[in-house]
Every structure is written in C-alpha cells, then in structure tokens.
Protein backbone atom coordinates (compact mmCIF):
# COMPACT_ATOMS: atom_id res chain seq x y z
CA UNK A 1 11.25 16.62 4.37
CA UNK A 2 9.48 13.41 3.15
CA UNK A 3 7.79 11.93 -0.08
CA UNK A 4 5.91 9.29 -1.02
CA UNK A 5 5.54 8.54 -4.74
CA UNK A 6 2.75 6.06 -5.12
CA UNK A 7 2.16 4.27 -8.65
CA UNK A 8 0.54 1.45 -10.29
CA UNK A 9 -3.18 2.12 -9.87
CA UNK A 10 -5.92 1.68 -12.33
CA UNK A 11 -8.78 -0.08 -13.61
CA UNK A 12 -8.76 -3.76 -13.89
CA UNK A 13 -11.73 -6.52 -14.18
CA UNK A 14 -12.70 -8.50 -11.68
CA UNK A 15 -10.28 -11.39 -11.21
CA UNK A 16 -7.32 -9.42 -12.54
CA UNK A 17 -4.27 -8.05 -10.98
CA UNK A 18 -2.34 -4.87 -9.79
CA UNK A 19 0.95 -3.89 -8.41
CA UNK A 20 1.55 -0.99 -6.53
CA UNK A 21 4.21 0.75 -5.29
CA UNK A 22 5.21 3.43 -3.25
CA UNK A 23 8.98 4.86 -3.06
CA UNK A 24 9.89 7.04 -0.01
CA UNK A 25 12.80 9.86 -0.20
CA UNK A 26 14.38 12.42 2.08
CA UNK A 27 15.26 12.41 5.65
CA UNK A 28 14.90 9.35 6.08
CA UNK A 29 17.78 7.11 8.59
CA UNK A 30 15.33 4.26 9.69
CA UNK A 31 11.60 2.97 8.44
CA UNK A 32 10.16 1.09 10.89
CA UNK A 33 7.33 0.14 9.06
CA UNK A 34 5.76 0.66 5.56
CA UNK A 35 2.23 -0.15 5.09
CA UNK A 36 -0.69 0.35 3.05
CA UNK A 37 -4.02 1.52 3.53
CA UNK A 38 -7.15 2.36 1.46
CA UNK A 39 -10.19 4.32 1.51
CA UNK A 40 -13.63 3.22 -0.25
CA UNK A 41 -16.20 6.05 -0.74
CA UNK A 42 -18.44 6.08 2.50
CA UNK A 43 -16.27 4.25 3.98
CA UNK A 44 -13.07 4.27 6.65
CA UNK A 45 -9.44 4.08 6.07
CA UNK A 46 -8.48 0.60 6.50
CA UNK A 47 -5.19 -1.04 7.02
CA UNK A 48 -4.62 -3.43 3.83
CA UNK A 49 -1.18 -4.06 4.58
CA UNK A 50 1.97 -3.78 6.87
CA UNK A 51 5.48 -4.72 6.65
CA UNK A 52 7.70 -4.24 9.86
CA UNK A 53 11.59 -3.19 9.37
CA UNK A 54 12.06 -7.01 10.64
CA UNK A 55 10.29 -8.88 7.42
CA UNK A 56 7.06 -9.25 9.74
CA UNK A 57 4.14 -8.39 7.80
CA UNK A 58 0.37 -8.54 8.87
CA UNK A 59 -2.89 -8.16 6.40
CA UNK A 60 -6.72 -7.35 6.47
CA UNK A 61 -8.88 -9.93 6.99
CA UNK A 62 -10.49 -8.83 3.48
CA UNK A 63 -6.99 -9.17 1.43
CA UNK A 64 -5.51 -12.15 3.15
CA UNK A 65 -4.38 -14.73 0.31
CA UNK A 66 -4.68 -12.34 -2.34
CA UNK A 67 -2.27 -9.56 -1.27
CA UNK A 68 1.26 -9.27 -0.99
CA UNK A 69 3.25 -6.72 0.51
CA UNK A 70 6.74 -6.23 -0.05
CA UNK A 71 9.71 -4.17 0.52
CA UNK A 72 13.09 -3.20 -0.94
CA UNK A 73 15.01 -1.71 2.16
CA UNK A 74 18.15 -0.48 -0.43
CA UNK A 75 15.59 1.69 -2.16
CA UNK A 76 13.31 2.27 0.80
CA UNK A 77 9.90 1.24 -1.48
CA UNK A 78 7.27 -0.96 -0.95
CA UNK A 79 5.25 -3.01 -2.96
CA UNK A 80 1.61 -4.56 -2.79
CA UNK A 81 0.64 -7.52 -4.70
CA UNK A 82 -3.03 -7.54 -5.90
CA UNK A 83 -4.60 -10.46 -7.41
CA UNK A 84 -7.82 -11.97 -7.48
CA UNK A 85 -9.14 -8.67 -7.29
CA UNK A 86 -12.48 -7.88 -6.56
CA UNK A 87 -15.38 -4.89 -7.18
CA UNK A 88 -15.13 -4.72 -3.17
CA UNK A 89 -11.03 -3.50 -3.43
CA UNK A 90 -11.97 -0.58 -5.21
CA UNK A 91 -10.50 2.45 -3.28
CA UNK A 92 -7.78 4.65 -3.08
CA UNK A 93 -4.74 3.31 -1.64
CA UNK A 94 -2.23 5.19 0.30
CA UNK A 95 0.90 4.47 0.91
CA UNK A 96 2.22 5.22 4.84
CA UNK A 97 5.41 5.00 6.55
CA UNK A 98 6.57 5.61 10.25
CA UNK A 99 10.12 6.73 10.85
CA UNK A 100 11.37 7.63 13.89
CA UNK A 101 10.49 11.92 13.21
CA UNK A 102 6.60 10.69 12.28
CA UNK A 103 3.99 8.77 10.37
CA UNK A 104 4.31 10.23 6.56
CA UNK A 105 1.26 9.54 4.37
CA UNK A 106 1.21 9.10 0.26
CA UNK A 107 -1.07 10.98 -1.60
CA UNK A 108 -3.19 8.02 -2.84
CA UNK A 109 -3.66 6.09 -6.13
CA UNK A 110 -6.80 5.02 -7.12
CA UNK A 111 -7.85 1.14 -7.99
CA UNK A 112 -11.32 0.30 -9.54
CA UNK A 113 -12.15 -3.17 -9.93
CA UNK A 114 -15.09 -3.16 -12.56
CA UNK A 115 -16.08 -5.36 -15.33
C-alpha cells in the first residue's frame, strides 16, 4: 500500500507564491520519478513538473522560470516551488509517483490565484 499526502495549497494574489509538497509512504524500495500535475476546470491534466530519481527534472512550457520542483530522497517527498503566480495556475495539483509496482496518484490540493 501507498500514500500520498499533498499540502500547501491555497489562495494567493496574483504575483504571490506557494509551496507544495507531497510526502509518499509505504511499500515503497525505489521512486523513479515524482512529479506534479494539475487540473484546471474544463480543462486536461497537465504535467507541471517532473523530477527523475537521477536529479533530472523537466517543466511545462507554462511554469518554466517560475516553478521549482524538488525532492528529498531520505524522506521520499517532493516539493514544487510557485512564484510569480498567475490567475492561469489556478487548479488542483496532484502529486504522482512511479515506483517500480505502479504509478500512485495524490489526492489533489487546490491553488487559486485571484486578486
């Protein structure tokens, strides 16, 4: 068995900044990769986010130079920097990981951007 705690969401104004995180717990022997994704109403889930067991990390088009993902292998939880945030980021964000028994998904935390 597998959890995903997710915290840090909220409301912020436009400009402002968030940090999520996500911690993972249970069977877990290896994470390959820890990412995060998010989900505006209407809209797709979208990779925000990915960090690779190696350091390697890769970003949305829409969050590069504002985001920041980062991980704590010891604790096996990952972290996303949000500044410069904008109405546009609003969405729940979910946290997902891929270990060698399967993808594992968070349950989401929510972000509004809003003046």
């Amino acid at each position: 068995q597998v959890q995903l705690v997710e915290s840090g969401g909220g409301l912020v104004q436009p400009g402002g900044s968030l940090r999520l995180s996500c911690a993972a717990s249970g069977s877990i022997r290896r994470l390959y990769a820890m990412a995060w994704y998010r989900q505006a109403p209407g809209k797709q889930r979208e990779l925000v986010a990915i960090i690779m067991s190696s350091g390697t990390t890769n970003y949305g088009d829409s969050v590069k130079g504002r985001f920041t993902i980062s991980r704590d292998n010891a604790e096996n939880t990952v972290y996303l920097q949000m500044n410069s945030l904008k109405p546009e980021d609003t969405a729940i964000y979910y946290c997902n990981i891929l270990i060698p028994t399967g993808e594992y998904w968070g349950q989401g935390t929510q972000v509004t951007v809003s003046s």
